[in-house]
Protein backbone atom coordinates (compact mmCIF):
# COMPACT_ATOMS: atom_id res chain seq x y z
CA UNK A 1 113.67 -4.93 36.68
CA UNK A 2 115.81 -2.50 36.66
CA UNK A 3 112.70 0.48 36.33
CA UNK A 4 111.50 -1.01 39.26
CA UNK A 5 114.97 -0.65 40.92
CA UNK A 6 115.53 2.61 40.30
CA UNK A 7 111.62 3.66 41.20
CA UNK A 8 112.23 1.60 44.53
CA UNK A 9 115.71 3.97 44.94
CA UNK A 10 113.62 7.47 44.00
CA UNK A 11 110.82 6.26 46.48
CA UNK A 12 113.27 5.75 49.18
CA UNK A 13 114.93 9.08 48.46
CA UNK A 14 112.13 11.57 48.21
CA UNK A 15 109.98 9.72 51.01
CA UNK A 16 112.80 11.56 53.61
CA UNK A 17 111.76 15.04 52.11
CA UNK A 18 108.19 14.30 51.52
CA UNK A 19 105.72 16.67 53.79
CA UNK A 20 104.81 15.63 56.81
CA UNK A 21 101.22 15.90 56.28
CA UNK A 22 99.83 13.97 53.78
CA UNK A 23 96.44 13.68 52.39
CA UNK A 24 94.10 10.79 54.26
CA UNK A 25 93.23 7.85 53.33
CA UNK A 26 90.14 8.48 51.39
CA UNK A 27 88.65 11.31 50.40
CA UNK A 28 85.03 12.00 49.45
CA UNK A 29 83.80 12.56 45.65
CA UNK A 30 84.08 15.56 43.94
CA UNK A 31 81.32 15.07 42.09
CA UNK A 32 78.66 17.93 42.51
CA UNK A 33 80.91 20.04 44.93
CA UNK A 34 81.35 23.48 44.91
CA UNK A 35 83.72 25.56 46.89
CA UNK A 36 81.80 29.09 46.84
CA UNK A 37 83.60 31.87 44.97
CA UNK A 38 83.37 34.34 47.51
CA UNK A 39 85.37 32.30 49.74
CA UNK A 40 87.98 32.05 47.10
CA UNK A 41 87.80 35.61 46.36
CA UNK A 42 88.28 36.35 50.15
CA UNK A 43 91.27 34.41 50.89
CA UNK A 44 93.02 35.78 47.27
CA UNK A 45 92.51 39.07 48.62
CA UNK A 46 93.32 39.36 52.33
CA UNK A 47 96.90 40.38 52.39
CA UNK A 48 97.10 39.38 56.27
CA UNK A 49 97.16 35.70 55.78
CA UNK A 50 100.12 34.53 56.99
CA UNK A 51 101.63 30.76 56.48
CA UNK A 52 102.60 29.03 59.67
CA UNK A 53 101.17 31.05 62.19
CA UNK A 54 98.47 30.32 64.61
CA UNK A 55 96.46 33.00 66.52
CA UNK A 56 95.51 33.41 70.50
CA UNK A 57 93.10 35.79 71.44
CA UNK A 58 94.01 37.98 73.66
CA UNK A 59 90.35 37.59 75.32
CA UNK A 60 91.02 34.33 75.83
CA UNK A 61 91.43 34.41 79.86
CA UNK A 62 89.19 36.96 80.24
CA UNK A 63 85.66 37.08 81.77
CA UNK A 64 83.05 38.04 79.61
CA UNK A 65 79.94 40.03 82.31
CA UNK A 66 76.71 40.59 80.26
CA UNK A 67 74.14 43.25 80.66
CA UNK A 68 70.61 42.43 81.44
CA UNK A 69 67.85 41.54 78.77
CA UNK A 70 64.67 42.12 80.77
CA UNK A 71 65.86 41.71 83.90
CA UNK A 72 67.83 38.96 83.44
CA UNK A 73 72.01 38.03 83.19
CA UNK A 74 73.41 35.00 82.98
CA UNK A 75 76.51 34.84 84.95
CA UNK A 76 79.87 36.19 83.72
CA UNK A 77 82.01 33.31 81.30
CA UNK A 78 85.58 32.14 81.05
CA UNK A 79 85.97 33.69 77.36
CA UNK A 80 87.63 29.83 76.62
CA UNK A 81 84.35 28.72 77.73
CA UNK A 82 81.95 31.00 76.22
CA UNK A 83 78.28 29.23 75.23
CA UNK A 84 76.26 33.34 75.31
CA UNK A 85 73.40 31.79 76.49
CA UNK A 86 72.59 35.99 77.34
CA UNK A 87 71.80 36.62 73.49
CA UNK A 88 69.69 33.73 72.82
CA UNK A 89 67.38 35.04 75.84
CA UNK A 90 64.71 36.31 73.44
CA UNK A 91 64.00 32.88 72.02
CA UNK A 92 64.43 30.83 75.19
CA UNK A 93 61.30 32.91 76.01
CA UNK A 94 59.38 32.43 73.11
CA UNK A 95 60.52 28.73 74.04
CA UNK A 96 58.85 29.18 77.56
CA UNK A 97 55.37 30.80 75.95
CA UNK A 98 55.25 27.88 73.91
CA UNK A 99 55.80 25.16 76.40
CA UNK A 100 53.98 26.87 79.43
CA UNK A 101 50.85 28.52 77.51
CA UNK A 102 50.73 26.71 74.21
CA UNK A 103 51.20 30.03 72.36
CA UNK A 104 53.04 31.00 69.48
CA UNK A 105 55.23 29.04 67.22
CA UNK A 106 58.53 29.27 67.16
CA UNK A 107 60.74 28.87 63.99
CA UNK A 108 64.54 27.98 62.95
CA UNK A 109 66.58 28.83 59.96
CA UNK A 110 69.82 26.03 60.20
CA UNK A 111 72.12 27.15 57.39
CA UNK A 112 75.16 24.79 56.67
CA UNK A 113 77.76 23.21 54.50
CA UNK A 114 77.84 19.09 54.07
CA UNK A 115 77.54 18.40 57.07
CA UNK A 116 73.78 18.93 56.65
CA UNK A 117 73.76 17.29 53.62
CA UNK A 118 70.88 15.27 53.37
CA UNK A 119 69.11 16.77 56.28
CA UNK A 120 72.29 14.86 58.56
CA UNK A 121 72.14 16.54 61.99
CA UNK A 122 69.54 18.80 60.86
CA UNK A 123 66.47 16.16 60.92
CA UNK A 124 67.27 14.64 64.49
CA UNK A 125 67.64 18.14 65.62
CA UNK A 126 63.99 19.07 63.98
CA UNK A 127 62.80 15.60 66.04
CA UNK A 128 64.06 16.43 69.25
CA UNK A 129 62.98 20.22 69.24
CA UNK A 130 59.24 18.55 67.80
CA UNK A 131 58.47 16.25 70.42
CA UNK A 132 59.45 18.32 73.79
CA UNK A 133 57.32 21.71 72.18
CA UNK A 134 55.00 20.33 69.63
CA UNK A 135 55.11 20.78 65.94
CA UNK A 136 54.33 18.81 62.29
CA UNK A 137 56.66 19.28 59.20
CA UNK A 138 59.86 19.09 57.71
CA UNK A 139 60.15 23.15 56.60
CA UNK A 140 61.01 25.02 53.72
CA UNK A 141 62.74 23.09 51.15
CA UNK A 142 64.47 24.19 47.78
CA UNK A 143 63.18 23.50 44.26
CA UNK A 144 66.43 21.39 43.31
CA UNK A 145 68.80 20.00 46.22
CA UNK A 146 72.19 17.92 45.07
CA UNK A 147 71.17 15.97 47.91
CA UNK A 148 67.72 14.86 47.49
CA UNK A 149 68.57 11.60 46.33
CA UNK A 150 69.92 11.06 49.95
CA UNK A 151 66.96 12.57 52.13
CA UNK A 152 65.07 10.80 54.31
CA UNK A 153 62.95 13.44 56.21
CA UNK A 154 61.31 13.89 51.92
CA UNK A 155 61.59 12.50 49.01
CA UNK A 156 61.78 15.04 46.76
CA UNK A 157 62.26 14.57 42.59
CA UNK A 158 62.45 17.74 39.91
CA UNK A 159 62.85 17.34 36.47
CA UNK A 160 66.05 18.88 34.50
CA UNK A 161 65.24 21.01 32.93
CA UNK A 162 65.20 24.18 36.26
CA UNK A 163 67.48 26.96 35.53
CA UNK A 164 69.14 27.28 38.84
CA UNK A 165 71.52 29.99 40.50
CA UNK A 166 73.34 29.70 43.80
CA UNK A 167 74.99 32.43 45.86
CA UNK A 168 77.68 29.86 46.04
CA UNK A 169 79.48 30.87 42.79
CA UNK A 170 76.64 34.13 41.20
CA UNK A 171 77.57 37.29 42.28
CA UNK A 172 74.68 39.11 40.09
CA UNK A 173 71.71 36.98 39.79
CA UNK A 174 68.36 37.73 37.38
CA UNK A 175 66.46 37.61 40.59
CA UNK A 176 67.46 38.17 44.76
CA UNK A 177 68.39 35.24 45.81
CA UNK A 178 65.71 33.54 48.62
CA UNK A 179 66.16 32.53 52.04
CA UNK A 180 67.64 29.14 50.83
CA UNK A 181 70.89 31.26 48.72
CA UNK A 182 69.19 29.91 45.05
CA UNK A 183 66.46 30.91 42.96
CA UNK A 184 64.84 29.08 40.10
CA UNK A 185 63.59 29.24 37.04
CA UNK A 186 61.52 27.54 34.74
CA UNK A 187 62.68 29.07 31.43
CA UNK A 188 62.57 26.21 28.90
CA UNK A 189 59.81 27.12 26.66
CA UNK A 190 60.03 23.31 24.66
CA UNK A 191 59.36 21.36 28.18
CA UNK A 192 57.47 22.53 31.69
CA UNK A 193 59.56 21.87 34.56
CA UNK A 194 58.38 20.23 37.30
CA UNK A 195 59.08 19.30 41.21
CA UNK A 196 57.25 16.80 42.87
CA UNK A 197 57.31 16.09 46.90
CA UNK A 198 56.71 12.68 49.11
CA UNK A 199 55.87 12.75 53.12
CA UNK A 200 59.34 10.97 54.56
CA UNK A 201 58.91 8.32 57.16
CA UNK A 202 59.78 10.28 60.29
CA UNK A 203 57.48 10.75 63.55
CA UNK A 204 56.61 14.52 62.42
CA UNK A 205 57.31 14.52 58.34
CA UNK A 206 54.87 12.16 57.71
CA UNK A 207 52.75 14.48 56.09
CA UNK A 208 53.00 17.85 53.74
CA UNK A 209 51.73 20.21 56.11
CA UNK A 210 49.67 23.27 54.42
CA UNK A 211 52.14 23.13 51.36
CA UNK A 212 52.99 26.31 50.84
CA UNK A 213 54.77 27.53 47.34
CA UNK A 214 57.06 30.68 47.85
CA UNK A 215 58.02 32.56 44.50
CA UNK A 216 58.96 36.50 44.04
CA UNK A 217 58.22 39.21 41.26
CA UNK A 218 58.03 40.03 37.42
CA UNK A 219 56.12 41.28 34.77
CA UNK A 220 54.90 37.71 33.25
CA UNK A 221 51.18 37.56 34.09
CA UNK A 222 50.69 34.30 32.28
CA UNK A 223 52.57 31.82 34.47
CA UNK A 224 50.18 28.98 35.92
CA UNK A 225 50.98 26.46 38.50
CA UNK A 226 49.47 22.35 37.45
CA UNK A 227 49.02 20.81 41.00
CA UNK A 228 48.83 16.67 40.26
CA UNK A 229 47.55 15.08 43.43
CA UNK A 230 46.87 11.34 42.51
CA UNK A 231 44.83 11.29 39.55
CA UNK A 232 43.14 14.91 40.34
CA UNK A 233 44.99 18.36 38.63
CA UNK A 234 43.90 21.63 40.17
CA UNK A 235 45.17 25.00 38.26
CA UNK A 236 46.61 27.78 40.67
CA UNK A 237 47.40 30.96 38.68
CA UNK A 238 50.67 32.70 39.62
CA UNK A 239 50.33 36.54 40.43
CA UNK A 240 53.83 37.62 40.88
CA UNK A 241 53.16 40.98 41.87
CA UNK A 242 54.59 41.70 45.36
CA UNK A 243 58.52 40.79 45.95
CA UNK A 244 57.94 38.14 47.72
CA UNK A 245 54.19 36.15 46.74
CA UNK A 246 53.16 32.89 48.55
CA UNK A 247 50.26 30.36 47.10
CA UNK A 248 48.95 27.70 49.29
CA UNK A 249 48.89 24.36 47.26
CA UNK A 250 45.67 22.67 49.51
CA UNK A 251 44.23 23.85 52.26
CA UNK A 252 44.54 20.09 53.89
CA UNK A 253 47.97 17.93 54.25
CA UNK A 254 49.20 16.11 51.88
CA UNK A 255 50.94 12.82 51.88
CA UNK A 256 52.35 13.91 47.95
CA UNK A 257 51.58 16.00 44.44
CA UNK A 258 53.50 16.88 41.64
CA UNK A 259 54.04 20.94 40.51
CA UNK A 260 53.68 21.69 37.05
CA UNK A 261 55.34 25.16 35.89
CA UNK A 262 53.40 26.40 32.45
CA UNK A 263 54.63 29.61 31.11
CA UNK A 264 56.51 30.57 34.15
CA UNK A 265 59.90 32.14 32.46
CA UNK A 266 61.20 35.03 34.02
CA UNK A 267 59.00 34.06 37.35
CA UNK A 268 61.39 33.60 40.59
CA UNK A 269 60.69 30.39 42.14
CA UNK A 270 62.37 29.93 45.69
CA UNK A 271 60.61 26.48 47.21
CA UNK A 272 57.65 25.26 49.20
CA UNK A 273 57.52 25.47 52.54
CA UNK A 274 55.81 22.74 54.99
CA UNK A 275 54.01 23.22 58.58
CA UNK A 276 51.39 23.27 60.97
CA UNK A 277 52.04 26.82 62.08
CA UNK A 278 52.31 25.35 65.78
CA UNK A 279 55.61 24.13 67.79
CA UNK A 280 58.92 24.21 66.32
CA UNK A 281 59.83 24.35 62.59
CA UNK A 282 63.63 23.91 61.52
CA UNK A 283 64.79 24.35 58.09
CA UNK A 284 67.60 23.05 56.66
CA UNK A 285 69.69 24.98 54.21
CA UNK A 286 72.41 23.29 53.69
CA UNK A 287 75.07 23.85 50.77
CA UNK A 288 77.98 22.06 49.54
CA UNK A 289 81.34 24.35 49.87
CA UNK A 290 79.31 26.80 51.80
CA UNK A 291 81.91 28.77 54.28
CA UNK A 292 78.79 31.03 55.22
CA UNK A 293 80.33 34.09 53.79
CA UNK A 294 77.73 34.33 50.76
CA UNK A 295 75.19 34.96 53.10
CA UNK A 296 76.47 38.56 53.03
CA UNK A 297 74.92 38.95 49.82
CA UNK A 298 71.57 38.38 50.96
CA UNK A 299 68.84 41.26 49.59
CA UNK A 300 67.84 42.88 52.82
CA UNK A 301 64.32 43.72 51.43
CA UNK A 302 63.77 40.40 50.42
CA UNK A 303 64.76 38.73 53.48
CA UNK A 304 62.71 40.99 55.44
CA UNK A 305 59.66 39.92 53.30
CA UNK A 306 61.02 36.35 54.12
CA UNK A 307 60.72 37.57 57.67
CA UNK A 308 57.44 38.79 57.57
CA UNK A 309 56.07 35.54 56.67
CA UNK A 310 58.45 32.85 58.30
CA UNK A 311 59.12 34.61 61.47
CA UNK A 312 62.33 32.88 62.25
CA UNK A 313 63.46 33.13 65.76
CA UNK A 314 66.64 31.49 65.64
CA UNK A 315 69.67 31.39 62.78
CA UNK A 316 72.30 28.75 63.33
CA UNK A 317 75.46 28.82 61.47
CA UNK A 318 77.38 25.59 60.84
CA UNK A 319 79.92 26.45 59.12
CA UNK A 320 83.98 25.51 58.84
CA UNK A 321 84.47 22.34 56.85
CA UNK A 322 85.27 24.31 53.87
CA UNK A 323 87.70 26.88 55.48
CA UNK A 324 90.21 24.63 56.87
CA UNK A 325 92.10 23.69 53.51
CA UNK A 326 93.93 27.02 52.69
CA UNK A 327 97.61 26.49 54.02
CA UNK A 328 96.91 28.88 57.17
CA UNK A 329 96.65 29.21 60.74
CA UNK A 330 95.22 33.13 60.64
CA UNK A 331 91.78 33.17 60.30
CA UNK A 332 91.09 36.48 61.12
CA UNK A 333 89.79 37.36 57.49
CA UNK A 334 87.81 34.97 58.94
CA UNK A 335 86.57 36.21 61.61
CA UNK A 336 86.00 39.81 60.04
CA UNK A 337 84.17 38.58 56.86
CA UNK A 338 81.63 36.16 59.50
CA UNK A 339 81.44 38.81 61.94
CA UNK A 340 80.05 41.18 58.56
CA UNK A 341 77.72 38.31 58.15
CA UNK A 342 75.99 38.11 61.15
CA UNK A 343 75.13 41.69 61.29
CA UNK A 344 73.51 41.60 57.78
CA UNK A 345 71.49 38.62 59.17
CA UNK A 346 70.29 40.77 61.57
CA UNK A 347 69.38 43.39 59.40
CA UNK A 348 67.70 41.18 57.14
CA UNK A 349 65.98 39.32 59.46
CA UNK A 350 65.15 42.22 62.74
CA UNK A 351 64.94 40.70 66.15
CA UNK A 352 66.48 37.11 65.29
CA UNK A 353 68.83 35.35 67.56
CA UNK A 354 72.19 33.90 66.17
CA UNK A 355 73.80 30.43 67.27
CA UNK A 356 77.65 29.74 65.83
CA UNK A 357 78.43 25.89 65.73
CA UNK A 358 82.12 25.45 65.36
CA UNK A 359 83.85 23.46 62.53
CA UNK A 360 83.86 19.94 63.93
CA UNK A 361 87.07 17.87 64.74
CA UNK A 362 89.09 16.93 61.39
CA UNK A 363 91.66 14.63 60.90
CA UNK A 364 94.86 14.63 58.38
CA UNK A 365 97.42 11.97 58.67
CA UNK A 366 100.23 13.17 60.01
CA UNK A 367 103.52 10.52 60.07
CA UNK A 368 101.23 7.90 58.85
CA UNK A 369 99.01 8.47 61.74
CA UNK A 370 95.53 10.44 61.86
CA UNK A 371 95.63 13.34 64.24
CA UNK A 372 93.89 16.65 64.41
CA UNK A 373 94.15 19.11 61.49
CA UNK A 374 96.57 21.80 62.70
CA UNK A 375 93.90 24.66 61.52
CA UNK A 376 91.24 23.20 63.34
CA UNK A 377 91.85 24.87 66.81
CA UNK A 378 92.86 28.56 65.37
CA UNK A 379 89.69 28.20 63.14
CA UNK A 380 87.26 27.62 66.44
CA UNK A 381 89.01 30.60 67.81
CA UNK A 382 88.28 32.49 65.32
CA UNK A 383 84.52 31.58 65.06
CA UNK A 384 84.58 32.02 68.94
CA UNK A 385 85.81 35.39 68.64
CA UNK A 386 82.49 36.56 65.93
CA UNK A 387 80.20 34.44 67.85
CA UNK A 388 81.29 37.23 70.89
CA UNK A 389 81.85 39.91 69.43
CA UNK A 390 78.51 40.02 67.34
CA UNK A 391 76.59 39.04 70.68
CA UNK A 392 75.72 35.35 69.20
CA UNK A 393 75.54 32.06 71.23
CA UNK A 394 78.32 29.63 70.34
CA UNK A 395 78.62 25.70 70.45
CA UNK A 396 82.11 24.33 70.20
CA UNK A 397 81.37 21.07 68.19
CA UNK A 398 84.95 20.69 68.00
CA UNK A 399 85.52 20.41 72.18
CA UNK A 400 81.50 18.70 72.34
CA UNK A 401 82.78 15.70 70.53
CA UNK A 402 85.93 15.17 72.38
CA UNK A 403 88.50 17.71 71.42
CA UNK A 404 92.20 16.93 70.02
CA UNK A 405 91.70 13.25 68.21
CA UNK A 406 88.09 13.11 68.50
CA UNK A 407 87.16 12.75 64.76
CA UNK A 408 89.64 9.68 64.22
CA UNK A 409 87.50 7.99 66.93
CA UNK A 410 84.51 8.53 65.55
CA UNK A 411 85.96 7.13 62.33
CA UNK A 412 87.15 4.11 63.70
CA UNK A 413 85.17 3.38 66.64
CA UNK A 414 82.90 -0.07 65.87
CA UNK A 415 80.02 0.86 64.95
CA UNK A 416 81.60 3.90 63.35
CA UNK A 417 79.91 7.46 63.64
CA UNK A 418 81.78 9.32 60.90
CA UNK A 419 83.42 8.24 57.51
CA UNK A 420 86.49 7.26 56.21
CA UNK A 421 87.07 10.77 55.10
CA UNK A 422 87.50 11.73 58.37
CA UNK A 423 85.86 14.99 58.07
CA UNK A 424 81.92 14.12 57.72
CA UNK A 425 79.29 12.45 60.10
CA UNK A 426 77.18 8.78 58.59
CA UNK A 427 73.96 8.92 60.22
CA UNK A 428 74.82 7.35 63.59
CA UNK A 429 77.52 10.54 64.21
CA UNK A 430 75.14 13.17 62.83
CA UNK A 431 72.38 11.67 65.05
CA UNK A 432 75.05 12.20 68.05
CA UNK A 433 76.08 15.53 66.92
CA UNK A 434 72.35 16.23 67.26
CA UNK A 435 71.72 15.04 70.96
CA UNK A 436 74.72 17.31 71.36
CA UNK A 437 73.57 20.09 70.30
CA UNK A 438 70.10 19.96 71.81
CA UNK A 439 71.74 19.10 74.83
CA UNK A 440 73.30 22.29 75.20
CA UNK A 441 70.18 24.83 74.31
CA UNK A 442 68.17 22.83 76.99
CA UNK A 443 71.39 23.50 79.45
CA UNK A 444 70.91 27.48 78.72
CA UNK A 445 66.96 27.01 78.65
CA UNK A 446 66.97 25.41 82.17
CA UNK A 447 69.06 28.07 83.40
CA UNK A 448 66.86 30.53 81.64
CA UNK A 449 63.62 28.99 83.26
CA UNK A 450 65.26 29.29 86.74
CA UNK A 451 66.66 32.68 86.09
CA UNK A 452 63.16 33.51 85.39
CA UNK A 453 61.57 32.54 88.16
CA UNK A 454 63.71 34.22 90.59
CA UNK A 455 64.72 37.27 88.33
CA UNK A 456 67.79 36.63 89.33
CA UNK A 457 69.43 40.17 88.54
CA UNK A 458 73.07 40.71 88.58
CA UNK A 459 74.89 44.52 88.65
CA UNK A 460 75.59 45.70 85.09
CA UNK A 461 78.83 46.28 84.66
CA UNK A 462 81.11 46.83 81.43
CA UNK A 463 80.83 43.65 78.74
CA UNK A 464 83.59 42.64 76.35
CA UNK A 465 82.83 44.43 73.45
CA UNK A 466 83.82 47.41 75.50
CA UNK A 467 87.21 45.85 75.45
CA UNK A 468 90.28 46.02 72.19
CA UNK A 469 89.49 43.24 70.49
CA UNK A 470 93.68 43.37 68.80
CA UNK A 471 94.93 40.19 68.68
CA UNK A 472 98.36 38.53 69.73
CA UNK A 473 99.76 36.60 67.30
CA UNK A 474 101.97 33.70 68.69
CA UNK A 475 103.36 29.95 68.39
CA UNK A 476 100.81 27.80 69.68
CA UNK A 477 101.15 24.70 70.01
């Protein structure tokens, strides 16, 4: 009694100089997450981080006035309101080719932290895109995911024996990295390593389209490839000559087959890729603890092999779950270190379009009550600020689901759309988040159509990056 006492006494002394904030009421599992190491290595670095301190831009009331792209400018934008429909003009018109002529196809790289675990957001996103302009197949997808087990849009099982390396936490890896951040390996000599791929259940993944494997260079010439579709085993020989090789599986669809890897050490694998070469394709590459900086160590040749073949038109970035935990209100290391990114992915991949999503709404309790995470508003600033000064559109996820107190909602609303964490989307909120999303590139690709039609031309005058982007650093509150 008398331990009890005096822990009852201690409790009621050091709950009046406990933090504010305190963590929420449940937090997600650990298990198989990775925060990536140039993240960490970022923040230890940048000497300008600053406790405390929020940021404004000093943009932030100004108008942004674009210059033409063949003939066409969208009208100028309240920075605070900036979508830059202007730089996604190339691929609303490969958009309009495809849905007034039936020609070309038109293809989308989604890179993303856990939010897209699982395909979340991604797959409804892929279904929406699919049915308005056509297209079969669920994309390019890794050798080993940690979230397989939770994928609907394929099931997709791979033996243990893969020797795997992420641009999450490898800064020098035996082989580039591919387009996915990983490459693989099937080194152990004692057992072959295998993948092996189902059609999911969805209105355009119910079939392998033209199953396509994707693996790079090296001097083994004896690596062979066992292809098990029901009780039949074809042999495809790897020739791992070029930097980037690609073997078709079948020349038909397949609803499943197992990959066999004989002999294959040394041999970068990267994945298999599925489609009909028509309509849309969207793949997901999504990465637990991602903040989107290791895409900066990308090899440019590679990815411009990558290009050759995939031909993506559009990157999105969805990045900012794992950047809000660091004790700060100044993201412009940020800001610098994304805006570094984006130009590399335009280097690597030449004439793509870029699309910024914003970290979401997050919610910490705060006073016993949940309430939006202090960092998330200077963090969409931030990712505002790249998005426009690398000439990239921008969705504000954050302000799309309902601003200050929107993720508590979700969380809470019956049925709920987002998890007791507080932080990530269940299927019902992903599936939202989705809609969202696609709701705002067919907003920019109606204006485009009209735009189009009456070449509406406006006077080019100066844009923003012809202004100082130096920043104001203030209270905000």
């Amino acid at each position: 009694m008398v331990v009890i006492f005096i822990s009852a006494l201690g409790f009621l002394f050091f709950k009046e100089v406990l933090p504010k904030r305190i963590f929420s009421e449940s937090t997600i599992s650990s298990k198989n997450v990775v925060i990536d190491s140039l993240l960490l290595e970022t923040i230890a670095l940048e000497e300008e981080i600053k406790k405390d301190e929020k940021t404004i831009d000093t943009f932030y009331r100004k108008k942004i006035v674009f210059e033409q792209i063949e003939g066409i400018a969208y009208p100028p934008e309240e920075y605070g309101q900036y979508k830059g429909f202007q730089y996604l003009i190339p691929f609303f018109e490969k958009l309009y080719q495809l849905e007034t002529k039936q020609e070309g196809d038109i293809r989308i790289a989604y890179f993303g932290d856990s939010m897209t675990d699982g395909d979340l957001i991604v797959q409804d996103f892929r279904k929406a895109m699919q049915t308005q302009f056509g297209g079969e197949g669920v994309g390019f997808v890794s050798i080993t995911s940690e979230s397989a087990g939770s994928r609907s849009s394929i099931s997709h099982q791979y033996s243990g024996n893969w020797k795997t390396q992420s641009y999450l936490n490898v800064k020098r890896p035996l082989k580039p990295f591919g387009v996915n951040g990983h490459v693989f390996f099937a080194n152990d000599t004692l057992s072959d390593a295998w993948v092996q791929y189902k059609a999911g259940f969805g209105m355009h993944t119910s079939q392998l389209n033209n199953p396509t494997l994707f693996y790079g260079n090296s001097s083994n010439k004896m690596g062979e490839m066992l292809i098990k579709i029901g009780k039949d085993t074809l042999i495809k020989k790897l020739n791992p000559e070029k930097q980037l090789n690609a073997l078709a599986v079948s020349m038909t669809n397949l609803k499943s087959f197992k990959a066999v890897f004989k002999e294959a050490d040394s041999i970068p694998i990267y994945g298999f890729n599925f489609d009909d070469g028509k309509g849309v394709h969207v793949d997901n590459f999504s990465n637990r603890g991602n903040s989107g900086l290791p895409i900066s160590t990308f090899n440019t040749n590679l990815m411009k092999q990558f290009q050759e073949r995939l031909d993506y038109d559009l990157i999105i970035l969805h990045y900012g779950t794992n950047v809000l935990n660091y004790g700060t209100y100044n993201y412009n290391w940020y800001e610098k270190g994304m805006t570094r990114v984006v130009n590399h992915i335009k280097e690597c991949f030449p004439g793509v379009t870029i699309l910024v999503i914003s970290t979401a709404d997050k919610a910490t309790k705060y006073e016993l009550e949940m309430k939006t995470d202090s960092a998330v508003v200077p963090l969409t600033l931030a990712q505002r600020k790249y998005a426009v000064q690398s000439k990239a559109g921008y969705f504000n996820l954050y302000e799309a689901m309902g601003g200050e107190g929107s993720m508590a909602k979700w969380a809470e609303e019956v049925p709920p759309m987002a998890n007791k964490d507080y932080t990530h989307f269940n299927y019902k909120g992903a599936q939202k988040v989705a809609g969202l999303l696609y709701d705002q590139i067919q907003t920019g690709y109606a204006q485009y159509k009209l735009m189009r039609k009456n070449k509406k031309v406006l006077p080019t005058k100066p844009t923003v990056d012809s202004v100082s982007s130096k920043n104001n650093t203030v209270n905000a509150q």
